[in-house]
PDB file of N, CA and C in Angstrom:
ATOM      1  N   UNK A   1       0.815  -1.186   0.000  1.00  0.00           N
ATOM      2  CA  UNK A   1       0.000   0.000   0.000  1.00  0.00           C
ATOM      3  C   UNK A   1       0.864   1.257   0.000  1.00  0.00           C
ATOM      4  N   UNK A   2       1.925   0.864   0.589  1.00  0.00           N
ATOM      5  CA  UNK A   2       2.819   1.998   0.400  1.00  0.00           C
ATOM      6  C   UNK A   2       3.662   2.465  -0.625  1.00  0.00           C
ATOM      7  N   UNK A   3       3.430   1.252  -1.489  1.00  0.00           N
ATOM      8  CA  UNK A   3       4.601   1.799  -2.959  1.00  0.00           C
ATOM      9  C   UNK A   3       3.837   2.803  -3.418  1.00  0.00           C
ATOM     10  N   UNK A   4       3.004   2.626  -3.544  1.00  0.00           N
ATOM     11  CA  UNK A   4       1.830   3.362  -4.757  1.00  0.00           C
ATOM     12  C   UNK A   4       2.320   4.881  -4.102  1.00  0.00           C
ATOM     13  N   UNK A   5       2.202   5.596  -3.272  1.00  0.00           N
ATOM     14  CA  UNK A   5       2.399   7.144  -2.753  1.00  0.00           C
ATOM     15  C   UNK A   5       4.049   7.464  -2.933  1.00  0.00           C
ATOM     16  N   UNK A   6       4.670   6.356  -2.960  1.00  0.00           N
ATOM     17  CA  UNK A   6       5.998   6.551  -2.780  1.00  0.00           C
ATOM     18  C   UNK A   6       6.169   6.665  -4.019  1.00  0.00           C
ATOM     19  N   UNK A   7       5.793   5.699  -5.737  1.00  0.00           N
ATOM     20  CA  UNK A   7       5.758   6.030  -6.584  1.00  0.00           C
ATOM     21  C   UNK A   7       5.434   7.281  -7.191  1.00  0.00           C
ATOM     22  N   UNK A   8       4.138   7.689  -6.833  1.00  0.00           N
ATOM     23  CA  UNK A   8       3.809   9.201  -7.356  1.00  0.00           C
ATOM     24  C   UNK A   8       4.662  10.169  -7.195  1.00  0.00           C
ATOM     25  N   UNK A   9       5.352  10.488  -5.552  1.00  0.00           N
ATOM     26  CA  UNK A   9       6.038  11.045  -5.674  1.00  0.00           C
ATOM     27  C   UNK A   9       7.503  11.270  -6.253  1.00  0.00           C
ATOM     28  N   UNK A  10       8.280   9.792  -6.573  1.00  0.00           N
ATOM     29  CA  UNK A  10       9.063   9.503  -7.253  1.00  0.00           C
ATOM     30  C   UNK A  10       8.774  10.297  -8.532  1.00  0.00           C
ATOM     31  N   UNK A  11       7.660   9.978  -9.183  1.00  0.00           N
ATOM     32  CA  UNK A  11       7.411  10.152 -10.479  1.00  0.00           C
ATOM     33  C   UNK A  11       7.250  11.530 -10.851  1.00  0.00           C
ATOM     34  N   UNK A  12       6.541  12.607  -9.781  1.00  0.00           N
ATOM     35  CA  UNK A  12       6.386  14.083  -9.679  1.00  0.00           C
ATOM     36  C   UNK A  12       7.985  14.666  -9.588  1.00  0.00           C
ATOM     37  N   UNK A  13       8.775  13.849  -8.913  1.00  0.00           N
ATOM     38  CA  UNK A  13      10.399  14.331  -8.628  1.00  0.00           C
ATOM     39  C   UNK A  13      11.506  13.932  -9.863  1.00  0.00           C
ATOM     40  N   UNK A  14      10.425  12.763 -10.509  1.00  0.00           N
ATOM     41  CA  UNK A  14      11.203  12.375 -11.914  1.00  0.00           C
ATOM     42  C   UNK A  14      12.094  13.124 -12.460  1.00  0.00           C
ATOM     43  N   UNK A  15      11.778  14.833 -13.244  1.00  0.00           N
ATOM     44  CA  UNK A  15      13.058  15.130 -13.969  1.00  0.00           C
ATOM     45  C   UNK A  15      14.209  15.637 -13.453  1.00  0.00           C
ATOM     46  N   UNK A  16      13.765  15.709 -11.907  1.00  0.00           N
ATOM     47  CA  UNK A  16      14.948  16.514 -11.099  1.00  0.00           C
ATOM     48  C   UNK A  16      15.800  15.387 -10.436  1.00  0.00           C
ATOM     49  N   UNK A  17      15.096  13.534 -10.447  1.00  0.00           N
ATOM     50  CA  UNK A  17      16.176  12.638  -9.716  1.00  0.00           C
ATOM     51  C   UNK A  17      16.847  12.176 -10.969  1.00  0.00           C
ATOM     52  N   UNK A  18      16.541  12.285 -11.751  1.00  0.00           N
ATOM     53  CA  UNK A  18      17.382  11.698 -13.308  1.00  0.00           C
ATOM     54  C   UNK A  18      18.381  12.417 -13.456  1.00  0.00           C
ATOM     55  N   UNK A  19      18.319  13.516 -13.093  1.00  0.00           N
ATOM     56  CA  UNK A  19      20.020  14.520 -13.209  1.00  0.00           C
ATOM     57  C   UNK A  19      20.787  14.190 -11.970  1.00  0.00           C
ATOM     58  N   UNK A  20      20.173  13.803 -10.887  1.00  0.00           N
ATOM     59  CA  UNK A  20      21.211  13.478  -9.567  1.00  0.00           C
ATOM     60  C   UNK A  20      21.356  12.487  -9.191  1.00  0.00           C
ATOM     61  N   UNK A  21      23.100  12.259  -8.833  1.00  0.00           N
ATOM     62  CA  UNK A  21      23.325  10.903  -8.373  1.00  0.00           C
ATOM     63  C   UNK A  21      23.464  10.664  -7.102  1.00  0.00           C
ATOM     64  N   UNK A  22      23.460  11.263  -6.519  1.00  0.00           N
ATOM     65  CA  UNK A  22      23.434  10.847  -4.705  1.00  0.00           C
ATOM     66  C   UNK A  22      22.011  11.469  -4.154  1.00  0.00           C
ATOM     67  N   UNK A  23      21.574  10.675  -3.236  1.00  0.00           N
ATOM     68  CA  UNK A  23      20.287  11.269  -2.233  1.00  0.00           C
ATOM     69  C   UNK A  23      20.328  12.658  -2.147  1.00  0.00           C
ATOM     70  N   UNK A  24      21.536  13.242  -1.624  1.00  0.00           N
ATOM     71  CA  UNK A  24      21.526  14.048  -0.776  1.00  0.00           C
ATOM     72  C   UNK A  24      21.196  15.127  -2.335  1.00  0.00           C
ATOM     73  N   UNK A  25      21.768  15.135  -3.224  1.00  0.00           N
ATOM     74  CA  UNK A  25      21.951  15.614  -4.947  1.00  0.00           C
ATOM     75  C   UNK A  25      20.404  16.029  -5.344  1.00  0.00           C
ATOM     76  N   UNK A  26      19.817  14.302  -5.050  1.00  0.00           N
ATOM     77  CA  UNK A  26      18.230  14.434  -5.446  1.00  0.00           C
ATOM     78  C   UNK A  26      17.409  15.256  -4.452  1.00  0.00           C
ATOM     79  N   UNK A  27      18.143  15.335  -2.983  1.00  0.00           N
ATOM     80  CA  UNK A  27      17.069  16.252  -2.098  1.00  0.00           C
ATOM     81  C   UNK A  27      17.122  17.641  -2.442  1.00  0.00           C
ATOM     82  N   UNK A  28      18.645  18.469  -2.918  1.00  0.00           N
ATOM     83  CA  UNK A  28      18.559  19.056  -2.646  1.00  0.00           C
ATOM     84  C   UNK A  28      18.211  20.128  -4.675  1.00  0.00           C
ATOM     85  N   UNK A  29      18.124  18.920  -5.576  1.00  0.00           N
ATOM     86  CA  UNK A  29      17.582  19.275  -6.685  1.00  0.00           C
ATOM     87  C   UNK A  29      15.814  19.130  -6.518  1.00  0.00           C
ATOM     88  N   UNK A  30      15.419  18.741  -5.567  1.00  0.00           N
ATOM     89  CA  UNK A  30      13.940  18.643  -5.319  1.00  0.00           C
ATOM     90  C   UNK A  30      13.561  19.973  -4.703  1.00  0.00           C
ATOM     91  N   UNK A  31      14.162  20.272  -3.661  1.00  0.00           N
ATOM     92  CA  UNK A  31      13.955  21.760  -2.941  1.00  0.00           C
ATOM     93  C   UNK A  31      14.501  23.059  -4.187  1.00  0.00           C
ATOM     94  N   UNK A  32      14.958  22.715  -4.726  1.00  0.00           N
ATOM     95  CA  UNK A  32      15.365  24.128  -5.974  1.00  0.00           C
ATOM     96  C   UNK A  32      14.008  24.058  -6.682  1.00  0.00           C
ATOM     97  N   UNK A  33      13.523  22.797  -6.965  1.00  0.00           N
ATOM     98  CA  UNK A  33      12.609  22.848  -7.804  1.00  0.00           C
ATOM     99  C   UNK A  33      11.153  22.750  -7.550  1.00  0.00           C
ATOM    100  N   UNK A  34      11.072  22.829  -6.076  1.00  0.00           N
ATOM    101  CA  UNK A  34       9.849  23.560  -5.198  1.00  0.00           C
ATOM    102  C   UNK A  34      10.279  25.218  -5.219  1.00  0.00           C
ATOM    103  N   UNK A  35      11.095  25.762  -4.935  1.00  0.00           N
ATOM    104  CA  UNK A  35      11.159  26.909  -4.821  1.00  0.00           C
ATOM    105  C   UNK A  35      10.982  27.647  -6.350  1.00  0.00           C
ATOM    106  N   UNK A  36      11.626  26.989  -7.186  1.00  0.00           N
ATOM    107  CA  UNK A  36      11.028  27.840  -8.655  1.00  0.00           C
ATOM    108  C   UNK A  36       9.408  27.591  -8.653  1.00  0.00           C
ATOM    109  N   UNK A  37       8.948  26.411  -8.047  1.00  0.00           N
ATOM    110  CA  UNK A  37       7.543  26.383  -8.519  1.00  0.00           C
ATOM    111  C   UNK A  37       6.741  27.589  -7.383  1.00  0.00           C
ATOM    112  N   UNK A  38       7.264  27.695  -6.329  1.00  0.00           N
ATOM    113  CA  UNK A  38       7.249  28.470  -5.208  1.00  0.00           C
ATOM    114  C   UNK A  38       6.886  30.057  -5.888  1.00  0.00           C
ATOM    115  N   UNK A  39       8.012  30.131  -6.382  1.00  0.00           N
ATOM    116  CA  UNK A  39       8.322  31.749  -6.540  1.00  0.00           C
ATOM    117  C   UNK A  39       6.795  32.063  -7.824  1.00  0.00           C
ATOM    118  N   UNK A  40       6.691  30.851  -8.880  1.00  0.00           N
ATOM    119  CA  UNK A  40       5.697  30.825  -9.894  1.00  0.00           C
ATOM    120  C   UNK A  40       4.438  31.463  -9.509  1.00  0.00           C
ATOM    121  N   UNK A  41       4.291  30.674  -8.080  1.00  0.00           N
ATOM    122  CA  UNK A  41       2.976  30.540  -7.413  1.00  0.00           C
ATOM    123  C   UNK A  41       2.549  31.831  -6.655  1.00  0.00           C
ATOM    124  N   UNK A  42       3.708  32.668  -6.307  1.00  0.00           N
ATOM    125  CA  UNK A  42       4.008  34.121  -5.696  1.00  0.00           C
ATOM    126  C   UNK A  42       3.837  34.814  -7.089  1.00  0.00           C
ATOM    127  N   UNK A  43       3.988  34.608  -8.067  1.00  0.00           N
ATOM    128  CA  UNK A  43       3.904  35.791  -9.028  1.00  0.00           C
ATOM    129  C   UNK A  43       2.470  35.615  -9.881  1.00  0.00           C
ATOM    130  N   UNK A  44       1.489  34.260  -9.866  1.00  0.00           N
ATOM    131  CA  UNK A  44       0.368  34.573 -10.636  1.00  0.00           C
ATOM    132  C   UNK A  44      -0.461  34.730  -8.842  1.00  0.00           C
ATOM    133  N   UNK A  45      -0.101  34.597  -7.818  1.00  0.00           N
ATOM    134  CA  UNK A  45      -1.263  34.936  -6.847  1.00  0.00           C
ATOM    135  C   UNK A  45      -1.121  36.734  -6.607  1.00  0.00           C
ATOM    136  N   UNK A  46      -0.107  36.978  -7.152  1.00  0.00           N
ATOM    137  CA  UNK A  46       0.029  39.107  -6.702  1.00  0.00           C
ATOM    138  C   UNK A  46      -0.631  38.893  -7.979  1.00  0.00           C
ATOM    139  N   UNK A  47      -0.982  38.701  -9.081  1.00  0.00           N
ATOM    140  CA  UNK A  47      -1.415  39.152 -10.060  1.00  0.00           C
ATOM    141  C   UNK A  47      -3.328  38.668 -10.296  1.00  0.00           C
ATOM    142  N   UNK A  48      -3.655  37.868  -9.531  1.00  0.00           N
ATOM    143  CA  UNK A  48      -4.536  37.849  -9.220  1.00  0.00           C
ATOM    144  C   UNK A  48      -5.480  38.766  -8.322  1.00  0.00           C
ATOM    145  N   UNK A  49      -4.759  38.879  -7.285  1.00  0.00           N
ATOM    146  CA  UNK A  49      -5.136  39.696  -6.599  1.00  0.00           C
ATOM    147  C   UNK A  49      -5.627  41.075  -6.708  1.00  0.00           C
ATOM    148  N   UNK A  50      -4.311  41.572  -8.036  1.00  0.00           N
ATOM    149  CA  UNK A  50      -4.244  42.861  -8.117  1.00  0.00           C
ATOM    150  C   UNK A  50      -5.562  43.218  -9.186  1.00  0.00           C
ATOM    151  N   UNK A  51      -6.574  41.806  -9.509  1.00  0.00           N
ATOM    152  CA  UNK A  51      -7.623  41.963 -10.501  1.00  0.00           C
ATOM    153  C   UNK A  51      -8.712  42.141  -9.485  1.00  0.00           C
ATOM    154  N   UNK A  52      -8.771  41.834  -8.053  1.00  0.00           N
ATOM    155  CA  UNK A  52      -9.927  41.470  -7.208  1.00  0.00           C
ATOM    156  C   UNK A  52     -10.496  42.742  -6.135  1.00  0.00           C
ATOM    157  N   UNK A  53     -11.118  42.930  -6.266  1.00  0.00           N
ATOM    158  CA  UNK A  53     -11.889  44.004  -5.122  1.00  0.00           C
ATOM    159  C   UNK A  53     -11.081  43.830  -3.665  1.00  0.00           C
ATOM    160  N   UNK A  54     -11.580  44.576  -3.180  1.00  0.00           N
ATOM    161  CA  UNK A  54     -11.290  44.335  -1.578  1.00  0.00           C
ATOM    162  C   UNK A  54     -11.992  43.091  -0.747  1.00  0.00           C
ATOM    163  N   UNK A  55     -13.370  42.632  -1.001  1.00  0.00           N
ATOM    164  CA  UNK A  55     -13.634  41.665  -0.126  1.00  0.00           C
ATOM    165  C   UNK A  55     -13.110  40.561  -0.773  1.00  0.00           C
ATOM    166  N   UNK A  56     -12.453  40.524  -1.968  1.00  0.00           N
ATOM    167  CA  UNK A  56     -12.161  39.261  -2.995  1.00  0.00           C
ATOM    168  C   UNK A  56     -11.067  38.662  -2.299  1.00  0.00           C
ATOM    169  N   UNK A  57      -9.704  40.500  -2.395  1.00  0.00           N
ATOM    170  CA  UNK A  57      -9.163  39.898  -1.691  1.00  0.00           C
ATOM    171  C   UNK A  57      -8.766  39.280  -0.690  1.00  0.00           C
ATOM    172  N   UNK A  58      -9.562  39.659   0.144  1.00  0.00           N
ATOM    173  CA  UNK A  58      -9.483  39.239   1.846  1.00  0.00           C
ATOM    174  C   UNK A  58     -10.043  37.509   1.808  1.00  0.00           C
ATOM    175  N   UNK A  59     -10.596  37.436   0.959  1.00  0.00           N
ATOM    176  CA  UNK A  59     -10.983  35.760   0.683  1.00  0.00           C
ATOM    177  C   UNK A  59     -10.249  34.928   0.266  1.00  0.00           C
ATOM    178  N   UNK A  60      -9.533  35.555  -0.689  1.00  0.00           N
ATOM    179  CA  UNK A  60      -7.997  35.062  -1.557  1.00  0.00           C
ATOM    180  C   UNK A  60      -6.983  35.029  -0.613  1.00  0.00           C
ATOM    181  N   UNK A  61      -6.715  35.754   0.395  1.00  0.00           N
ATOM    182  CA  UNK A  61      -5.398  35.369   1.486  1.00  0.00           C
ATOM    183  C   UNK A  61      -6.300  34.670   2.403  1.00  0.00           C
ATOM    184  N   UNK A  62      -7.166  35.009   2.982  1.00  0.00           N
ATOM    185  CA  UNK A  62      -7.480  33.482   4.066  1.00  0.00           C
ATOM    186  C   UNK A  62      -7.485  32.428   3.293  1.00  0.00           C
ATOM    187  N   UNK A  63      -7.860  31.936   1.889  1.00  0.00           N
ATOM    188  CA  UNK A  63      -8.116  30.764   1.481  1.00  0.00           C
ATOM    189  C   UNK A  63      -6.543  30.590   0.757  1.00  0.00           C
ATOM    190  N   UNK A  64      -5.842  31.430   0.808  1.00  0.00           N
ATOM    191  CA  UNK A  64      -4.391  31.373   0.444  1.00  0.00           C
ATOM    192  C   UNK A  64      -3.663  30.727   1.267  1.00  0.00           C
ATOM    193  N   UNK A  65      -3.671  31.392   2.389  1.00  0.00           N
ATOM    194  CA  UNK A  65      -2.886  30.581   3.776  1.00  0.00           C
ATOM    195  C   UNK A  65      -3.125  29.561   4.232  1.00  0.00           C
ATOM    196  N   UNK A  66      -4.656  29.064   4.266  1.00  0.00           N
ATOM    197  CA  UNK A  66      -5.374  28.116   4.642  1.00  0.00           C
ATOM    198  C   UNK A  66      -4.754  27.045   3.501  1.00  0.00           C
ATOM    199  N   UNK A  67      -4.492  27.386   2.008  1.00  0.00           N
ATOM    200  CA  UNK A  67      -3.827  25.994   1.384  1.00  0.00           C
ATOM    201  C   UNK A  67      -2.878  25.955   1.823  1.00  0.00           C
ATOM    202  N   UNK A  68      -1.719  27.387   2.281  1.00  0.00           N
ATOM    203  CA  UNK A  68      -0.529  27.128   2.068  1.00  0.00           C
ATOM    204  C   UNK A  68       0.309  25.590   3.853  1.00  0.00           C
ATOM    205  N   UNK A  69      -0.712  26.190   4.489  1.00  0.00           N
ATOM    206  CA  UNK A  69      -0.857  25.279   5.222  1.00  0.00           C
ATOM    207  C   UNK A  69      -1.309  24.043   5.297  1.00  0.00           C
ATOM    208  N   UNK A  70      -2.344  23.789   4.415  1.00  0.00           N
ATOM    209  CA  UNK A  70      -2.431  22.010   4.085  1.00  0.00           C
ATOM    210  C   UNK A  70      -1.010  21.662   3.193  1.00  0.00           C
ATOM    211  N   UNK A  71      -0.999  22.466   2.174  1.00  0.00           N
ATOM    212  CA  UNK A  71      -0.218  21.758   1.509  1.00  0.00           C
ATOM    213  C   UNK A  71       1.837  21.582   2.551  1.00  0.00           C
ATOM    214  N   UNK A  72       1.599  22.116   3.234  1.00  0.00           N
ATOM    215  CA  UNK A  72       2.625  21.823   4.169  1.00  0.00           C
ATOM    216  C   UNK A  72       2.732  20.787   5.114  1.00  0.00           C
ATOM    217  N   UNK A  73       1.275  20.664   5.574  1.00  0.00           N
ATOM    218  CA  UNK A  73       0.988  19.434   6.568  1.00  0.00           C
ATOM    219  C   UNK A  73       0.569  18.268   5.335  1.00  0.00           C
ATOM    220  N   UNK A  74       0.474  18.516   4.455  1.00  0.00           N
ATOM    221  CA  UNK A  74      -0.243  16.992   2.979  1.00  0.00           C
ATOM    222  C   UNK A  74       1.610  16.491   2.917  1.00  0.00           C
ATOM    223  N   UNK A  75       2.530  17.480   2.822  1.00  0.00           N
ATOM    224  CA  UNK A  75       3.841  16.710   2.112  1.00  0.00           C
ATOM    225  C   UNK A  75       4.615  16.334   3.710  1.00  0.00           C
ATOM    226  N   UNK A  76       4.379  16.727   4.220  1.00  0.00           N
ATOM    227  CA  UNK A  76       5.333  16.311   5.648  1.00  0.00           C
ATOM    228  C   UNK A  76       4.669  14.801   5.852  1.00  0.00           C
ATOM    229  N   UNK A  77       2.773  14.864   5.701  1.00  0.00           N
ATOM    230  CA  UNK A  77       2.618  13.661   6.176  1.00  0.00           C
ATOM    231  C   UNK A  77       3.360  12.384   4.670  1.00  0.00           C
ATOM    232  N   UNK A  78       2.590  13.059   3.702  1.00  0.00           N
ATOM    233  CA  UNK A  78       3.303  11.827   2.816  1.00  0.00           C
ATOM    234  C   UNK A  78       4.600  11.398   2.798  1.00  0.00           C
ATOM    235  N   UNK A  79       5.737  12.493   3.292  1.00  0.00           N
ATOM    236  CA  UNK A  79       7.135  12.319   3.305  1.00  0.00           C
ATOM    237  C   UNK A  79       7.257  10.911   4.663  1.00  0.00           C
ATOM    238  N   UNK A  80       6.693  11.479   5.658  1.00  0.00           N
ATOM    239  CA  UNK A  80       6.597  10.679   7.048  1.00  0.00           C
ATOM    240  C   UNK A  80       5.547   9.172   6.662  1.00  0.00           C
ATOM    241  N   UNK A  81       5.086   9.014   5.849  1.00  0.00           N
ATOM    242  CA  UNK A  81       4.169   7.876   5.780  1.00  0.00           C
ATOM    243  C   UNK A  81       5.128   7.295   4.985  1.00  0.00           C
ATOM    244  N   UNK A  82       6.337   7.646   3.966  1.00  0.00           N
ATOM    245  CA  UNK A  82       6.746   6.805   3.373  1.00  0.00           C
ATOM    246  C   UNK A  82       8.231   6.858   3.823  1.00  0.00           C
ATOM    247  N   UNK A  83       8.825   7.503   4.446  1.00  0.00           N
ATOM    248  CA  UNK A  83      10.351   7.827   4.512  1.00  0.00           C
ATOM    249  C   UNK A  83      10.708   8.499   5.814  1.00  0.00           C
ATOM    250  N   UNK A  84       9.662   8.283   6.697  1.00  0.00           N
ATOM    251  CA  UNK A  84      10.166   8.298   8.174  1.00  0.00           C
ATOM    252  C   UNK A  84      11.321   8.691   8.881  1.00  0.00           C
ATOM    253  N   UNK A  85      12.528   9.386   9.103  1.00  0.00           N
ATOM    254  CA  UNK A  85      13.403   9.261   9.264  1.00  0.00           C
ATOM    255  C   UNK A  85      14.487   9.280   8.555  1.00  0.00           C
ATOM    256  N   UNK A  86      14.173   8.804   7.129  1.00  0.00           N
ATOM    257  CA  UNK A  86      14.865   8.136   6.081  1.00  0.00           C
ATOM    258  C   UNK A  86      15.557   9.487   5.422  1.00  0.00           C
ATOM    259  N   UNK A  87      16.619   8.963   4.606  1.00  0.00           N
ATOM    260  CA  UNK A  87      17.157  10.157   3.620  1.00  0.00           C
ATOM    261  C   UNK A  87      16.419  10.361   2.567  1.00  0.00           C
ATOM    262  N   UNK A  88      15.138   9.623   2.128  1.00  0.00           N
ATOM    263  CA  UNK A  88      14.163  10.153   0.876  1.00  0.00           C
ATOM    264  C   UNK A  88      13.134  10.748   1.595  1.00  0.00           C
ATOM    265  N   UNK A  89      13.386  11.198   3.108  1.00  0.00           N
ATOM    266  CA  UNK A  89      11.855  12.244   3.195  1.00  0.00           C
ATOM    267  C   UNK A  89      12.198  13.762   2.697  1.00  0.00           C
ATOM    268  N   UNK A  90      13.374  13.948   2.745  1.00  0.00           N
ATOM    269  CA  UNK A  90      13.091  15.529   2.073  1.00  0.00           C
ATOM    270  C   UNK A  90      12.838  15.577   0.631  1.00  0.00           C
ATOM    271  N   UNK A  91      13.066  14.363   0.053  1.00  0.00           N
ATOM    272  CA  UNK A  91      12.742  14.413  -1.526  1.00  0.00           C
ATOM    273  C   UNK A  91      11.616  14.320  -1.459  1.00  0.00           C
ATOM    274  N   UNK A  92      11.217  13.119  -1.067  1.00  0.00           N
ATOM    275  CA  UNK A  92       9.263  13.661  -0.966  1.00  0.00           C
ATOM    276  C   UNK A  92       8.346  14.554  -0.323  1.00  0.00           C
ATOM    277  N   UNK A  93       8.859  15.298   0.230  1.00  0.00           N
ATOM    278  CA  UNK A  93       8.364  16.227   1.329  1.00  0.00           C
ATOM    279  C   UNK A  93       8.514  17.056  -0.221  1.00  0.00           C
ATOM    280  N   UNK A  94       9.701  17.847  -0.634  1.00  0.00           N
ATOM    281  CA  UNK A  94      10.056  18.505  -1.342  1.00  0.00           C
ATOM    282  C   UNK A  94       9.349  18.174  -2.616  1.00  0.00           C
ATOM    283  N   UNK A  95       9.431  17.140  -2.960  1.00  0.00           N
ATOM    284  CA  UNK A  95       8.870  16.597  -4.325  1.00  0.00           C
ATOM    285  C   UNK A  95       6.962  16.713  -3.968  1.00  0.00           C
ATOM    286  N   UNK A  96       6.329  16.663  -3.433  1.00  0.00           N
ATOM    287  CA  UNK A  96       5.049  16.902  -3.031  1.00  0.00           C
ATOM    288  C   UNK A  96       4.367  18.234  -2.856  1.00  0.00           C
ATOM    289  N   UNK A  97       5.082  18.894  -2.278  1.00  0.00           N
ATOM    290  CA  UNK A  97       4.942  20.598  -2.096  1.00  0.00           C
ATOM    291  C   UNK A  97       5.547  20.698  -3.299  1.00  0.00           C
ATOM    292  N   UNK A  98       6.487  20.538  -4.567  1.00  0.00           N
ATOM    293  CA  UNK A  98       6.470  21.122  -5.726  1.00  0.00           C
ATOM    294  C   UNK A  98       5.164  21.079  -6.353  1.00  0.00           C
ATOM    295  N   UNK A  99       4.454  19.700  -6.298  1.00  0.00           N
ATOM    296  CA  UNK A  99       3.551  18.945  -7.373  1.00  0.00           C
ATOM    297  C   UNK A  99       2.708  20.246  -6.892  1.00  0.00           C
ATOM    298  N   UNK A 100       2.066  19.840  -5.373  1.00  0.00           N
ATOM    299  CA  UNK A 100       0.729  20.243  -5.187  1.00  0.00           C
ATOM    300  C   UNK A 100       0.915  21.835  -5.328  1.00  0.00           C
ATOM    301  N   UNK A 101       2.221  22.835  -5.370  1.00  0.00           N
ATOM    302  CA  UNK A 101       2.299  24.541  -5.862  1.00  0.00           C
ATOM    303  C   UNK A 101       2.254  24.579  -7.404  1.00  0.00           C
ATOM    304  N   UNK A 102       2.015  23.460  -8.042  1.00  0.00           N
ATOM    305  CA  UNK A 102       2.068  23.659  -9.219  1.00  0.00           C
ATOM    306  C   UNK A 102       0.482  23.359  -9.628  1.00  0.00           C
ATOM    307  N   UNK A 103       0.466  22.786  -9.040  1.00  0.00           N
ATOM    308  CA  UNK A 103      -1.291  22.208  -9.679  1.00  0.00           C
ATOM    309  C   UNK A 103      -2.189  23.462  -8.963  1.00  0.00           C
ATOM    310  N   UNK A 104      -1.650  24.276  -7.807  1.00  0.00           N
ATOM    311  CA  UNK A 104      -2.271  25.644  -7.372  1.00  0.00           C
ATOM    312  C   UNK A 104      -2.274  26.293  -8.241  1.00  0.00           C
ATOM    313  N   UNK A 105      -0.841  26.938  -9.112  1.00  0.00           N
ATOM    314  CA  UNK A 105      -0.660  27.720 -10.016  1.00  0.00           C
ATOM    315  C   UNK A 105      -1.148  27.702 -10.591  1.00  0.00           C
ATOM    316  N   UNK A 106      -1.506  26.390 -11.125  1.00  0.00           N
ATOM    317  CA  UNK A 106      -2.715  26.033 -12.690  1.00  0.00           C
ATOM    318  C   UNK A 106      -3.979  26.480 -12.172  1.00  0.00           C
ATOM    319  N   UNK A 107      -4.144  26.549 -10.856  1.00  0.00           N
ATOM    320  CA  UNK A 107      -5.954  26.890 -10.605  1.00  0.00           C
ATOM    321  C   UNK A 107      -5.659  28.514  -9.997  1.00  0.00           C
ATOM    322  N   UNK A 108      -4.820  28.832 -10.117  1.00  0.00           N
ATOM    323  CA  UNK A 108      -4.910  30.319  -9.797  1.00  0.00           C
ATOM    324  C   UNK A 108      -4.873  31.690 -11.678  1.00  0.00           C
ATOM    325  N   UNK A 109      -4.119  30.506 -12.116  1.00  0.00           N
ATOM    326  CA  UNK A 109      -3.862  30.862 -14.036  1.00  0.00           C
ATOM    327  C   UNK A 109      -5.255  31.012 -14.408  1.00  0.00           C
ATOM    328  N   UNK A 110      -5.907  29.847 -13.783  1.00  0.00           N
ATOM    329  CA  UNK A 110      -7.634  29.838 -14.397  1.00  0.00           C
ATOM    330  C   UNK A 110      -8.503  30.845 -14.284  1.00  0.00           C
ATOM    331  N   UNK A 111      -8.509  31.476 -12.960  1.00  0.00           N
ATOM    332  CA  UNK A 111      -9.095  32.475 -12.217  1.00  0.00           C
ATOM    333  C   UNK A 111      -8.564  33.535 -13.169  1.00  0.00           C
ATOM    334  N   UNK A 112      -7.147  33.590 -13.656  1.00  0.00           N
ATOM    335  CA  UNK A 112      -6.773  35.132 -14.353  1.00  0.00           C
ATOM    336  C   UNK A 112      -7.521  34.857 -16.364  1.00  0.00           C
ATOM    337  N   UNK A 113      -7.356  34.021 -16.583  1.00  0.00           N
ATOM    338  CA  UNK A 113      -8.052  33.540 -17.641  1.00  0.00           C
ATOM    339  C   UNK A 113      -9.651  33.737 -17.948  1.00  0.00           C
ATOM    340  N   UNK A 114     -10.452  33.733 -16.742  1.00  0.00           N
ATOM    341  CA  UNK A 114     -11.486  34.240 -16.683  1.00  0.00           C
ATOM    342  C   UNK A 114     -12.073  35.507 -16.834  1.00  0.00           C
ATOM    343  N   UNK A 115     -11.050  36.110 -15.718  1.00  0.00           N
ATOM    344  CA  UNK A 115     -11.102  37.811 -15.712  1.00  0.00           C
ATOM    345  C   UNK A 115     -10.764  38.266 -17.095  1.00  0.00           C
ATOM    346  N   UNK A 116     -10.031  37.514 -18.077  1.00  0.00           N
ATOM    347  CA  UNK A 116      -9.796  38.436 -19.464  1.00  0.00           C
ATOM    348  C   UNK A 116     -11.037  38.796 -20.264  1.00  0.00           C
TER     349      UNK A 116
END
């Protein structure tokens, strides 16, 4: 039951563990590549915002923080359900918080796509 989560995230961390050869290589090419998706996710949510009224926005940062906090407690637990201790929890910790800031980005792109 446990390959299957450990796979996904393998597979979400795919193009960044294929360039690295040591753990420590793949953890720390996983965290570069949360933070570019990071910074992505910081530049279409100011630009959202800057389309939304005042009560919009006040809905958009509580429901902002409120993900940014699951999606912090979603990759710690999947990292800890599969890699405990282990030297592959920061890749999946890291590799999980990339996936799930990217699949945000795509639903925050949508919202600006609308407004056009």
């Amino acid at each position: 039951m446990k390959i299957l989560p450990l796979c996904l995230a393998l597979i979400a961390a795919a193009p960044v563990a294929l360039h690295a050869q040591s753990q420590q290589e793949m953890n720390a090419e996983a965290a570069e590549s949360f933070k570019k998706a990071d910074k992505e996710l910081n530049e279409v949510y100011a630009k959202v915002l800057a389309n939304l009224d005042e009560e919009a926005k006040e809905n958009l940062k509580k429901a902002q923080r409120a993900w940014v906090a699951w999606r912090d407690a979603e990759a710690a637990f999947r990292a800890d359900a599969e890699a405990r201790g282990g030297s592959m929890w920061p890749l999946i910790h890291e590799g999980v918080r990339g996936q799930l800031t990217k699949e945000r980005v795509k639903s925050l792109k949508e919202l600006l796509l609308k407004e056009e």
